[in-house]
Protein backbone atom coordinates (compact mmCIF):
# COMPACT_ATOMS: atom_id res chain seq x y z
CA UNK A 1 142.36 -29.52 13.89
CA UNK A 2 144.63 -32.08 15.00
CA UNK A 3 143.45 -35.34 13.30
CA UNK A 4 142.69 -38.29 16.07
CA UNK A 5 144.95 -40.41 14.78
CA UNK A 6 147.62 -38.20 15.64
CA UNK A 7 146.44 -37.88 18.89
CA UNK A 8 145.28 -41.12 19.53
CA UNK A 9 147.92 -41.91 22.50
CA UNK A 10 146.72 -39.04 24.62
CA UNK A 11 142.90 -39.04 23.89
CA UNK A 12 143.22 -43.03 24.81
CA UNK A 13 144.53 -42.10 28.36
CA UNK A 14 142.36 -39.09 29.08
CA UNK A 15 139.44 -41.02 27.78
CA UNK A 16 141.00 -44.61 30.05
CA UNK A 17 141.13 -41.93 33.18
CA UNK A 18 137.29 -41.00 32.38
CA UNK A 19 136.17 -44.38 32.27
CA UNK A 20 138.27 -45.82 35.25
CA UNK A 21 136.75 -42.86 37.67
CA UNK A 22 133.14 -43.17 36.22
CA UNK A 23 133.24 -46.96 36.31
CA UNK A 24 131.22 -47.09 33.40
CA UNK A 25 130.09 -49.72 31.09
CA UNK A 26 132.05 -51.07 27.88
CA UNK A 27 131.73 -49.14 24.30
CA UNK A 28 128.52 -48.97 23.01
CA UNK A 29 129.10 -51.62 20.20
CA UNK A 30 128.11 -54.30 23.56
CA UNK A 31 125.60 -52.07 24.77
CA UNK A 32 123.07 -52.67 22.58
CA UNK A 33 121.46 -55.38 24.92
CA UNK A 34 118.26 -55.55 26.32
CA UNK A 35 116.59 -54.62 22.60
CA UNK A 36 118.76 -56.00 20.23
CA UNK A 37 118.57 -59.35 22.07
CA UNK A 38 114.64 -59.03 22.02
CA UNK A 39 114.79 -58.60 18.29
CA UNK A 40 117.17 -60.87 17.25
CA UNK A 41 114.88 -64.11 19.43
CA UNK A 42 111.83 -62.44 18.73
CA UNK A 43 111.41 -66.09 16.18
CA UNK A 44 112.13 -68.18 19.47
CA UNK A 45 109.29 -69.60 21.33
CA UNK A 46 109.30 -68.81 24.87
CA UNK A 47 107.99 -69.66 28.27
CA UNK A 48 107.93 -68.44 31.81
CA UNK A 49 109.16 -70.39 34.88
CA UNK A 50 109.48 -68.97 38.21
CA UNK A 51 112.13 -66.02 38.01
CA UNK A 52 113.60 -67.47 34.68
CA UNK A 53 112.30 -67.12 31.14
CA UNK A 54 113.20 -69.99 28.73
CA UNK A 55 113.19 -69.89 24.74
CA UNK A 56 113.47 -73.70 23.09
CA UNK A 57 116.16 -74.55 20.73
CA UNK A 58 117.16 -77.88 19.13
CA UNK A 59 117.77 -79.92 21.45
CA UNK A 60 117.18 -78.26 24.94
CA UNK A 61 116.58 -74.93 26.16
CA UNK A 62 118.12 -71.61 26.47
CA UNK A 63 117.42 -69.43 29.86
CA UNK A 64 116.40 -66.39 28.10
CA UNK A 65 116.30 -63.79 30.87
CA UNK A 66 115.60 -63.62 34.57
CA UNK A 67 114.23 -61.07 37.15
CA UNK A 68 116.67 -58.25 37.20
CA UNK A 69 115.60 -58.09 41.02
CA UNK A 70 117.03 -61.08 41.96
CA UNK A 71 119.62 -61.56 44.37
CA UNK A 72 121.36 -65.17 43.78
CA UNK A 73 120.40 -67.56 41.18
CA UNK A 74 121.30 -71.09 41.06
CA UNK A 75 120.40 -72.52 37.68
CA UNK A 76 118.81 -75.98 37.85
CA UNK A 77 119.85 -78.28 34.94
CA UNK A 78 117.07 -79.07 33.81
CA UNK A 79 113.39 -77.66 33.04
CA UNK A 80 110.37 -79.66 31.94
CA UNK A 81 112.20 -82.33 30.98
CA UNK A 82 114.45 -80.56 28.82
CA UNK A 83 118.55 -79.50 29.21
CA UNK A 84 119.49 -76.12 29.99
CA UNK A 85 122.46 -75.63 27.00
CA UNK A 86 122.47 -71.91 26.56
CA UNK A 87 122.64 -68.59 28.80
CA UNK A 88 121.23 -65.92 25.51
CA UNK A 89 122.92 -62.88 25.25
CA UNK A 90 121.96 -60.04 27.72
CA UNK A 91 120.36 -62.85 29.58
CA UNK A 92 121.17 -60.94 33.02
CA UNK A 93 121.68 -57.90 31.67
CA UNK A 94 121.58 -54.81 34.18
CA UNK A 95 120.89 -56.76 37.16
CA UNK A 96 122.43 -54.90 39.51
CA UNK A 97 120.82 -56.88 42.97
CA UNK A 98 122.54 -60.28 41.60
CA UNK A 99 125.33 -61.25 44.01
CA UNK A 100 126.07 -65.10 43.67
CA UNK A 101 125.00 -67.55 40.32
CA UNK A 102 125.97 -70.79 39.98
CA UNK A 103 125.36 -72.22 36.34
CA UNK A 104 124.16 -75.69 35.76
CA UNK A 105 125.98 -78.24 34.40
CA UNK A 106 124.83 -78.93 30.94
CA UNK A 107 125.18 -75.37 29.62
CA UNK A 108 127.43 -74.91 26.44
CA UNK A 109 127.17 -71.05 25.98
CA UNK A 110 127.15 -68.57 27.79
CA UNK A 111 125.74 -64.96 25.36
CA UNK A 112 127.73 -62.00 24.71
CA UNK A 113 126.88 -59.71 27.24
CA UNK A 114 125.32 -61.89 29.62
CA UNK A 115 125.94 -60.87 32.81
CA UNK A 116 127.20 -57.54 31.85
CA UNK A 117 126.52 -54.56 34.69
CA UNK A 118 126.05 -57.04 37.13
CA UNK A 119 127.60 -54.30 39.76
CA UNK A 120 126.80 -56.06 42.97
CA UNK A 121 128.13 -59.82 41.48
CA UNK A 122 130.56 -61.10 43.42
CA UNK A 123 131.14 -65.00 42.20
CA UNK A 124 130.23 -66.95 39.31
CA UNK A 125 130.21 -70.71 39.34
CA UNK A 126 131.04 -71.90 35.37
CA UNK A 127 131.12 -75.08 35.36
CA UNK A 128 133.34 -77.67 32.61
CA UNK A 129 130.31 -78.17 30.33
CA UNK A 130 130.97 -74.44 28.91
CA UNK A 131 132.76 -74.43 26.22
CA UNK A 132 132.37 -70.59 24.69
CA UNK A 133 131.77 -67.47 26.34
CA UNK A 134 130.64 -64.84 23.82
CA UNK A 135 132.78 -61.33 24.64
CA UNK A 136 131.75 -58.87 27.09
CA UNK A 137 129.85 -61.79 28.99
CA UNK A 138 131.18 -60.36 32.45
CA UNK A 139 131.84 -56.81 31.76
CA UNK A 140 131.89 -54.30 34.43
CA UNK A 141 131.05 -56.20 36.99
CA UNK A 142 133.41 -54.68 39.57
CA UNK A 143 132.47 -56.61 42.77
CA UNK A 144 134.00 -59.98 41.23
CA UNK A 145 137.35 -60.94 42.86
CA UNK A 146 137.64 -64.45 41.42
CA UNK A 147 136.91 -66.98 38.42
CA UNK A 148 137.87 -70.14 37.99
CA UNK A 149 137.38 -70.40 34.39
CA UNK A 150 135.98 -73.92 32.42
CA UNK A 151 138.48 -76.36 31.45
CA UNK A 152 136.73 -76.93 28.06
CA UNK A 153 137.75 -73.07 27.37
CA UNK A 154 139.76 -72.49 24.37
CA UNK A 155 139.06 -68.86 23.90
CA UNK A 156 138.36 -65.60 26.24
CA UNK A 157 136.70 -63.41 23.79
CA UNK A 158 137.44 -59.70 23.72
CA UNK A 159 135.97 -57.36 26.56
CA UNK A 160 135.49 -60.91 28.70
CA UNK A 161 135.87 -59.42 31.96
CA UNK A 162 136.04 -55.35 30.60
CA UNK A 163 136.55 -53.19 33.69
CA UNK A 164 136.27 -55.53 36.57
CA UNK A 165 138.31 -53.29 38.86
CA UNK A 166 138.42 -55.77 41.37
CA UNK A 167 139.18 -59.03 40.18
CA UNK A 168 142.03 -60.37 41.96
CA UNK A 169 142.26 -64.30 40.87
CA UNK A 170 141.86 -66.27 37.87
CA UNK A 171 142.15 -69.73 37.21
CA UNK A 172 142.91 -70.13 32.94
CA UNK A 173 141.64 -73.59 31.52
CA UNK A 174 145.27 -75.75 30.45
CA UNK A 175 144.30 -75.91 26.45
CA UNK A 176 143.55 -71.93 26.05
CA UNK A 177 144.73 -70.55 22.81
CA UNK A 178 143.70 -67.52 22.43
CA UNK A 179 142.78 -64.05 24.72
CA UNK A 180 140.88 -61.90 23.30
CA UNK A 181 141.19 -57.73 23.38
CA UNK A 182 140.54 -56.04 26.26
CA UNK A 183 139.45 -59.27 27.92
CA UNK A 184 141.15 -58.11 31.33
CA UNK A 185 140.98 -53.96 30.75
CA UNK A 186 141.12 -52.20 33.84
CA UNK A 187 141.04 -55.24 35.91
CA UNK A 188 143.00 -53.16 38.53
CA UNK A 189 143.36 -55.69 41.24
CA UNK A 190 144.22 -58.73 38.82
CA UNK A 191 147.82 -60.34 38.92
CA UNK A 192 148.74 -63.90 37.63
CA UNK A 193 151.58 -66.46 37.90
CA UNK A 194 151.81 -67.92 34.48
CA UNK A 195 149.68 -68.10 31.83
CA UNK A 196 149.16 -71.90 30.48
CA UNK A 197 151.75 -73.05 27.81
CA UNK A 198 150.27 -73.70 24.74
CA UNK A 199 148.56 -69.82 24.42
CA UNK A 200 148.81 -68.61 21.43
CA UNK A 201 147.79 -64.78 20.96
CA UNK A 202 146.97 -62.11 23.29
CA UNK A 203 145.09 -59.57 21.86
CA UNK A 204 145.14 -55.41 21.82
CA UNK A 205 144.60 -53.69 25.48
CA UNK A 206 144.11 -57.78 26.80
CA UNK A 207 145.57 -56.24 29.99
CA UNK A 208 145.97 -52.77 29.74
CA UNK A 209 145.57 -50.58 33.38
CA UNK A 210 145.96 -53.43 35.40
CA UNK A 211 148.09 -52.09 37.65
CA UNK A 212 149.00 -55.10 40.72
CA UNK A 213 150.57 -56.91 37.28
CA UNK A 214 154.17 -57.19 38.00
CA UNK A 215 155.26 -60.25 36.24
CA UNK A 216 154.62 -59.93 32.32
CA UNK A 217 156.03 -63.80 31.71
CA UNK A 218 154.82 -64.98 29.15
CA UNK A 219 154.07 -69.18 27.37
CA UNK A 220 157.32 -69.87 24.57
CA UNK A 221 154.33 -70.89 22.59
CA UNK A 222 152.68 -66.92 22.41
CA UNK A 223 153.31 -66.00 18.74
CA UNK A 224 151.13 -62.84 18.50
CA UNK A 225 151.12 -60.09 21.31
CA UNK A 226 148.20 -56.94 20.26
CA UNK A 227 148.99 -53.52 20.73
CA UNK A 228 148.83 -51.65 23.84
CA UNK A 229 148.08 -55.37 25.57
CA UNK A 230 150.02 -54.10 28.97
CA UNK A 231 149.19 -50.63 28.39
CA UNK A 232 149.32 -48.48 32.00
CA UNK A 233 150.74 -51.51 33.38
CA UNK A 234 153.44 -49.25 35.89
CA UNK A 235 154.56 -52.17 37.83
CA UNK A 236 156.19 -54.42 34.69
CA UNK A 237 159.98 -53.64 35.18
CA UNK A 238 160.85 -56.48 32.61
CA UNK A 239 159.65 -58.69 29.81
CA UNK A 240 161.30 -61.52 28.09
CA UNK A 241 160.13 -62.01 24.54
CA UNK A 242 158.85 -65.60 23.66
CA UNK A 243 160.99 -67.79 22.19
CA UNK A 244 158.07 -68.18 18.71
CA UNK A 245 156.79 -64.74 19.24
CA UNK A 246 156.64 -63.63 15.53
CA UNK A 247 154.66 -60.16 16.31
CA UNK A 248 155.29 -58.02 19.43
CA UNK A 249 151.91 -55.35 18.92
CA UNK A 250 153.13 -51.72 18.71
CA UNK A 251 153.03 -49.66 22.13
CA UNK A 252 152.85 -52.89 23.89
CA UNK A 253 154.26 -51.66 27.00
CA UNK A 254 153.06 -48.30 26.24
CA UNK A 255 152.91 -46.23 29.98
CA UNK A 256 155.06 -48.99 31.69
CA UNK A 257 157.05 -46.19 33.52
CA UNK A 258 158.79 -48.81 35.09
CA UNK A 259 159.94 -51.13 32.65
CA UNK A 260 164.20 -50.67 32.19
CA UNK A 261 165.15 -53.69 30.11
CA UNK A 262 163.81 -56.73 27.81
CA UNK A 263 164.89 -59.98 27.26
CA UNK A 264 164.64 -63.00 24.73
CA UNK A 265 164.08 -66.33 25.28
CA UNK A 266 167.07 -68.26 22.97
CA UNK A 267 165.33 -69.48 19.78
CA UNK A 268 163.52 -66.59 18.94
CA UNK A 269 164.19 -65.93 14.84
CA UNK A 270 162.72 -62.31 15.07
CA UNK A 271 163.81 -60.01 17.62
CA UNK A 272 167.12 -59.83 19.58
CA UNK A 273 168.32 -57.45 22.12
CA UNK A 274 171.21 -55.43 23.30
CA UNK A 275 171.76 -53.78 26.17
CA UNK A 276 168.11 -53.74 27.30
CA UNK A 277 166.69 -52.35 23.78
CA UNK A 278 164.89 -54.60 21.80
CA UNK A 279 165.93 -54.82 17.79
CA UNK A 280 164.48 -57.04 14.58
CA UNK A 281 165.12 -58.05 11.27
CA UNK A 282 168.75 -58.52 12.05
CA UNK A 283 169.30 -55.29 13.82
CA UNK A 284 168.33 -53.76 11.00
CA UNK A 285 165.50 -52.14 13.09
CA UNK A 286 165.77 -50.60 16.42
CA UNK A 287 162.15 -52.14 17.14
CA UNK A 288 161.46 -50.55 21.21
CA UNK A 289 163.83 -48.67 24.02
CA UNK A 290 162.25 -49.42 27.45
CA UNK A 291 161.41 -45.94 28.34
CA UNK A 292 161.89 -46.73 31.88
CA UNK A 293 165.34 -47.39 31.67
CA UNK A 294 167.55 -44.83 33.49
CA UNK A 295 170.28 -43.75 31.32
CA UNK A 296 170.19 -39.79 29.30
CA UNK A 297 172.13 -40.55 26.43
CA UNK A 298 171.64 -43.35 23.98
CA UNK A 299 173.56 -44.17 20.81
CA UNK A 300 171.66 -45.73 18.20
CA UNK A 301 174.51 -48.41 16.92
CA UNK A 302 175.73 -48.50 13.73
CA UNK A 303 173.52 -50.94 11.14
CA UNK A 304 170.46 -49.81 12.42
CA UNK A 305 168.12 -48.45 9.22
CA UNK A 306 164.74 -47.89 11.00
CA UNK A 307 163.90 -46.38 14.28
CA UNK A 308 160.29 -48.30 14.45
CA UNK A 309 157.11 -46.14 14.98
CA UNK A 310 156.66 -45.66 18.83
CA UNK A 311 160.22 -46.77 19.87
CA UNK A 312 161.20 -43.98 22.03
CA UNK A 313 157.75 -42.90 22.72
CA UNK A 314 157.30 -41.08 25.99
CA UNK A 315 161.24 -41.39 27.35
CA UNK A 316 161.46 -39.02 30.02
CA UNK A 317 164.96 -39.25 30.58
CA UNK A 318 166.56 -39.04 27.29
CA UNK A 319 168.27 -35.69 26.77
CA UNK A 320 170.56 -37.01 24.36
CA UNK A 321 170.61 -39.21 21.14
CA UNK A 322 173.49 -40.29 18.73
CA UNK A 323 172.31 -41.48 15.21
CA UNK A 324 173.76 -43.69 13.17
CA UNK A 325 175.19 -42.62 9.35
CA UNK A 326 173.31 -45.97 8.39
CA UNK A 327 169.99 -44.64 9.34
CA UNK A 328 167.42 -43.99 6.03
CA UNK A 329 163.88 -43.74 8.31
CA UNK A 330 162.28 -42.60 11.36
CA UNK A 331 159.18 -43.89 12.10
CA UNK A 332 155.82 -42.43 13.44
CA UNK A 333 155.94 -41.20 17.07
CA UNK A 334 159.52 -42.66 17.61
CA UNK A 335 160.59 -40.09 20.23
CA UNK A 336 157.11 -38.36 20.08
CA UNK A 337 156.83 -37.04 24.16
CA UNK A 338 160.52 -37.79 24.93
CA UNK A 339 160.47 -34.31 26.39
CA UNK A 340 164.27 -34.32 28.28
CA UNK A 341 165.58 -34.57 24.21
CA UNK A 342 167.14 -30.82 23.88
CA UNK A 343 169.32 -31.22 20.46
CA UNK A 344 169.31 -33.43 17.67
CA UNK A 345 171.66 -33.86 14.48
CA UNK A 346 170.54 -36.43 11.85
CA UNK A 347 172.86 -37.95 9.57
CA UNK A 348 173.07 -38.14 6.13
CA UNK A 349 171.58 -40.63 4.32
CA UNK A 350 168.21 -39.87 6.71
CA UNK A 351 165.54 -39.92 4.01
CA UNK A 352 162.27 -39.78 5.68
CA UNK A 353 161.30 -38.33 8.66
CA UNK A 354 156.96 -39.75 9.61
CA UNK A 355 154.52 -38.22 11.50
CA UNK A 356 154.73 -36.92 14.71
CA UNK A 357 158.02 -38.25 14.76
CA UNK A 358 159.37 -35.72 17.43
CA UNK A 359 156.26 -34.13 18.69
CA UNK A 360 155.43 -32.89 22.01
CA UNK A 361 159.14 -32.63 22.45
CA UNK A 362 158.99 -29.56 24.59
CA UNK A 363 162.80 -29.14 25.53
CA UNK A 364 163.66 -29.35 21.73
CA UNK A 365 165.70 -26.00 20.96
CA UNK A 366 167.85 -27.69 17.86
CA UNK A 367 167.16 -29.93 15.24
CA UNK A 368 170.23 -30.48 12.28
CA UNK A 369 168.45 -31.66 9.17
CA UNK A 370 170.57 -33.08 6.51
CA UNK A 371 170.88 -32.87 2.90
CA UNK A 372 169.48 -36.60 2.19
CA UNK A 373 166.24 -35.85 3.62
CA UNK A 374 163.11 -36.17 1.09
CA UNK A 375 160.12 -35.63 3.09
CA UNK A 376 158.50 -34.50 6.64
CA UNK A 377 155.21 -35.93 7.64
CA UNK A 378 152.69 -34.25 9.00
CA UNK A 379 153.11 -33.14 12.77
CA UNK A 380 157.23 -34.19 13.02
CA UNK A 381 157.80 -31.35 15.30
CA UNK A 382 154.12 -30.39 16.34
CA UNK A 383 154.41 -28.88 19.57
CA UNK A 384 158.14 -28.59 19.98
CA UNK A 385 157.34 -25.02 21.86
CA UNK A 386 161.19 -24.29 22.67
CA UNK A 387 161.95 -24.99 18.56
CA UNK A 388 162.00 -21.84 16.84
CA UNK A 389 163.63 -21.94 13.70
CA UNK A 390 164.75 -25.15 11.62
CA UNK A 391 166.89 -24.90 8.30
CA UNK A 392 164.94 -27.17 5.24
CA UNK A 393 167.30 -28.81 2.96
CA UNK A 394 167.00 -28.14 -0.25
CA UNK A 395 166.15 -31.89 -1.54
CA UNK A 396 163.13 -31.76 0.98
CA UNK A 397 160.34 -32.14 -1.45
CA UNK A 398 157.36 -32.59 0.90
CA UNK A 399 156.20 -31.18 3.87
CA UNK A 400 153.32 -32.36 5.84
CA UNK A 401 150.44 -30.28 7.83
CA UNK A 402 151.78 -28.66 10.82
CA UNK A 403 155.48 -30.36 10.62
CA UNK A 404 156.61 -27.26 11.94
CA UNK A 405 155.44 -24.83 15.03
CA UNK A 406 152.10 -25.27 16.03
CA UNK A 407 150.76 -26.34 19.33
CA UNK A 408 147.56 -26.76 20.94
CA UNK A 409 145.38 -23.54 21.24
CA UNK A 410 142.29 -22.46 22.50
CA UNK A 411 140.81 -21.46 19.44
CA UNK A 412 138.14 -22.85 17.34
CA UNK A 413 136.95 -23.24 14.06
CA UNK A 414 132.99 -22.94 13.33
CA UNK A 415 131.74 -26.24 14.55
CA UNK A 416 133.56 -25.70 17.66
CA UNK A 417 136.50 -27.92 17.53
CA UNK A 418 140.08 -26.87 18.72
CA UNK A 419 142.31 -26.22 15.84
CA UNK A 420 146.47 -25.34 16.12
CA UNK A 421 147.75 -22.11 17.31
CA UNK A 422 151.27 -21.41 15.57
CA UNK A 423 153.74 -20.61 17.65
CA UNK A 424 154.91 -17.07 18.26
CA UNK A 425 158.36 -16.43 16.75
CA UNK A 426 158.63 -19.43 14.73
CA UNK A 427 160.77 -19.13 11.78
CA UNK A 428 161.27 -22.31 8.54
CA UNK A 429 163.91 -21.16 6.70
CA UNK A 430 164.88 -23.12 3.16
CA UNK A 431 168.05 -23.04 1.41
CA UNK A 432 168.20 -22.21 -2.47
CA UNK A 433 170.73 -21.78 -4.69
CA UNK A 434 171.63 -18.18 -6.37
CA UNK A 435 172.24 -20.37 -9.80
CA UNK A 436 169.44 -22.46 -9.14
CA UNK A 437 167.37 -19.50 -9.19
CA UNK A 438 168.69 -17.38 -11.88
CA UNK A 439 168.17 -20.54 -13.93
CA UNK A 440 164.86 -21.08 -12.95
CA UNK A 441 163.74 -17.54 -13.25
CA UNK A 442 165.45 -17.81 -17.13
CA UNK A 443 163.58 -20.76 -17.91
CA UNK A 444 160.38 -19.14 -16.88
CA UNK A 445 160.59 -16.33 -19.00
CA UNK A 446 161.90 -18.48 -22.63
CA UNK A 447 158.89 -20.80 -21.51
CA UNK A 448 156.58 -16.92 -21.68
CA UNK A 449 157.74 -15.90 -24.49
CA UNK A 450 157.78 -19.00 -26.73
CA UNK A 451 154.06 -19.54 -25.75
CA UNK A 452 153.58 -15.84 -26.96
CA UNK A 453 155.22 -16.77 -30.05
CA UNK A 454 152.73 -20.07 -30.34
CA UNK A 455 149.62 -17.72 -30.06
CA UNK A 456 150.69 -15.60 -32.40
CA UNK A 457 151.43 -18.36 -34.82
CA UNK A 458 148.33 -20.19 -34.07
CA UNK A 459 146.17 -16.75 -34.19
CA UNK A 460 147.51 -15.94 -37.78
CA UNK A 461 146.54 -19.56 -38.93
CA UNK A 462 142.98 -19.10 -38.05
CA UNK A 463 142.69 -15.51 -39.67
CA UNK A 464 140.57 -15.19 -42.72
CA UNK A 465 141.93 -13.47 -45.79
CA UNK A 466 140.33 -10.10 -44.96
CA UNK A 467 141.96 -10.14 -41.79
CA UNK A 468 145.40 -11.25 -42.78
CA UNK A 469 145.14 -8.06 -45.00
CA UNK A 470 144.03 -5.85 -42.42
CA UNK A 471 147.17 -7.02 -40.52
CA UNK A 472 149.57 -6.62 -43.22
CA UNK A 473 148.52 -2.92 -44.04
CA UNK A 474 148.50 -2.40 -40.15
CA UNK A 475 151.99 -3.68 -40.37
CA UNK A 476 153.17 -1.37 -43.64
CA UNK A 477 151.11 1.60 -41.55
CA UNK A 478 153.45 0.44 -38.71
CA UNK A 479 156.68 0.64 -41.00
CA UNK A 480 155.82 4.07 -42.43
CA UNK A 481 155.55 5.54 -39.04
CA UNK A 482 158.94 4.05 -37.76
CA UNK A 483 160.57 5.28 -40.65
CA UNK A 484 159.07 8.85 -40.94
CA UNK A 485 160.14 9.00 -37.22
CA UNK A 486 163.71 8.22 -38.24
CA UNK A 487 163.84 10.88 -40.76
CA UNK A 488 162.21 13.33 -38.72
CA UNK A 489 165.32 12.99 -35.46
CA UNK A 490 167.25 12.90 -38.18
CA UNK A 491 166.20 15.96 -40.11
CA UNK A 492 165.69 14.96 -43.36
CA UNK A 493 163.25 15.23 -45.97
CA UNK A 494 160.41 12.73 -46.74
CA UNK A 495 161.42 10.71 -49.91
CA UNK A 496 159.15 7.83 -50.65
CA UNK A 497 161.41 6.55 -53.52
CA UNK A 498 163.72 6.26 -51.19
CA UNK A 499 161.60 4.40 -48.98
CA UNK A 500 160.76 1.96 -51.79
CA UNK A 501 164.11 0.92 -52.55
């Protein structure tokens, strides 16, 4: 079977498409609430007030949990006598009824999952007093359309606002630093001006299937942008690098059909572009190709070393690619689903070819392989279906599982899982010299009989004296039959003098 890591790209977006049409709740890692939360206060002291229960903690009180019935809530302050400073995890948890909450204004913490499943919420009063909201806190609630988050707010923490489908508005606090992954996943509806200068990272999936997102500009002070973080994203048709951002995630941009060219800001020590493709480490690297730029041809320019895992990934239009005689490695999934590519030649001084490096190329009917080539990772051609026959260079010393032939089938192994179906017709043919061989074979066979000789040698060295005698009588025996043999094709008499001189 095809290992998941291989085929993480499509199980993410079959298992995205579940998820969006179900409208289901975030991973089960944050949906261990309503027990989990009773076990970890069980310690805290609590008390019942009206629709609210309260635990006490130094120096106030923390609404513990409230009617899951209940249609609005508007949190007083205070309660006998003390502050309200804390909203505990899973606090409204599953309460599907709530529609409106406004939170009073001493509250410092709001708990991870908080107001998770509130289905039927539809705005959220957080006042300035909150400074941390624990991840997951407003997850798949999908009747929200707006926040105006805290200004005290340094930090959205992942899964913030998980699968609010229809949040259309919100307001980020001036001093945020950080948003966390997946804090805005599937947040279909959402679209934003500019996020507030001074933001520092954006995390994996941060905004991945939000789909009214057309402007991807981004704070000069982002250094760190997650993997995937715009994932689905099919309105993006540009994005202008950060003048300090030191890390541009992998597959950033992944499913951006749309997207034809990046930029970068001046100042930016890391990445560069040309023509619309994006390039680091001096050019050295050819780093991501917007694959929804137009063109059908691309030449990879000379300098270029590495194509960087994922940098053609899923290019529809590309039926033709010119490599460079500097290039030494292709990474993982570089043209993986680029299924216009027909024919490919690879230059020499290519030395490494990664996993899944061309898979799922379906038009693939030619692939040159040159002479400099060491190794094939697993699944380089998996699922090239029009590929039936590739030449192996002779310096190729490894070959990974499945490089060659095999696409998805329907059968299974014993536990039921799908494993690969080769290919009818396939054919991997490897080049070896006639010398080569002979040379091999000759070595072989000195190698056989010298360790015949060593047994022998090491068998008479362990022989007692009896049988050392036995052997050397067997051997005289041995002698006297060769020799009366010889006289007898030669017709003559037996003459054992003769035989002793």
């Amino acid at each position: 079977m095809r290992n998941l890591k291989n085929k993480l790209f499509l199980w993410i977006t079959v298992l995205c498409v579940i998820l969006n049409c179900l409208c289901i709740a975030v991973p089960a890692s944050a949906e261990e609430n309503p027990d989990s939360v009773a076990e970890t206060n069980a310690e805290l002291e609590t008390y019942t007030e009206g629709i609210f229960t309260y635990a006490y903690i130094d120096g106030g009180v923390m609404l513990y949990s409230c009617d899951t019935g209940t249609l609005a809530v508007n949190l007083p302050d205070e309660t006998n006598g003390r502050k309200i400073l804390e909203i505990a995890d899973g606090a409204f948890y599953d309460c599907k009824d709530l529609e409106y909450v406004q939170i009073g204004s001493y509250v410092r913490v709001i708990g991870e999952s908080a107001f998770q499943n509130c289905t039927s919420l539809k705005a959220i009063e957080v006042p300035d007093s909150v400074e941390r909201i624990d991840r997951y806190a407003f997850a798949n609630c999908p009747s929200l359309t707006e926040v105006k988050l805290p200004g005290n707010l340094t930090d959205i923490s992942e899964g913030l606002f998980y699968n609010c489908i229809g949040l259309q508005s919100v307001t980020f606090p001036e001093d945020l630093k950080n948003i966390g992954s997946s804090a805005f996943y599937s947040c279909n509806l959402f679209d934003y001006e500019q996020l507030p200068e001074g933001l520092e990272t954006i995390g994996d999936y941060a905004f991945a299937f939000c789909y009214a997102v057309s402007n991807a500009e981004l704070p000069s002070t982002l250094t760190g942008l997650g993997s995937a973080a715009y994932y689905g994203c099919v309105n993006i048709q540009e994005f202008t690098v950060p003048a300090q951002l030191e890390n541009l995630g992998t597959l950033a941009f992944l499913g951006c059909v749309n997207l034809s060219e990046y930029f970068v800001e001046e100042g930016n020590p890391t990445y560069t572009v040309q023509d619309g493709v994006l390039y680091k480490d001096n050019q050295e690297t050819l780093y991501a190709y917007p694959c929804g730029k137009q063109d059908t041809a691309f030449t990879i320019p000379d300098g270029v070393v590495t194509v960087y895992d994922a940098a053609f990934f899923s290019s529809p239009n590309l039926e033709e690619i010119t490599f460079p005689a500097s290039l030494k490695y292709i990474g993982a999934g570089a043209f993986e689903y680029c299924t216009a590519l027909k024919e490919i030649t690879l230059p020499e001084g290519l030395e490494i070819l990664y996993e899944n490096a061309f898979a799922d190329c379906t038009a693939l009917t030619s692939v040159t392989l040159p002479e400099s080539l060491r190794g094939v990772g697993d699944y380089v051609f998996y699922a090239c279906e029009s590929l039936k026959e590739i030449t192996i260079p002779k310096n190729c010393k490894t070959i990974g599982d499945y490089a060659f032939g095999y696409t998805d089938g329907t059968e299974t192994d014993e536990n039921g899982n799908p494993v690969p179906v080769k290919i009818e017709g396939f054919k991997k043919h490897t080049n070896i010299n006639i010398l080569s061989l002979i040379l091999i074979i000759a070595g072989i066979a000195i190698l056989i009989l010298i360790v015949i000789i060593l047994v022998k040698l090491i068998r008479k060295n362990q022989m007692t004296p009896e049988e050392k005698e036995a052997l050397e009588e067997s051997e005289i025996k041995a002698e006297d039959q060769q020799y009366q043999k010889i006289l007898e094709d030669l017709n003559l008499p037996e003459n054992s003098e003769n035989h002793e001189n």
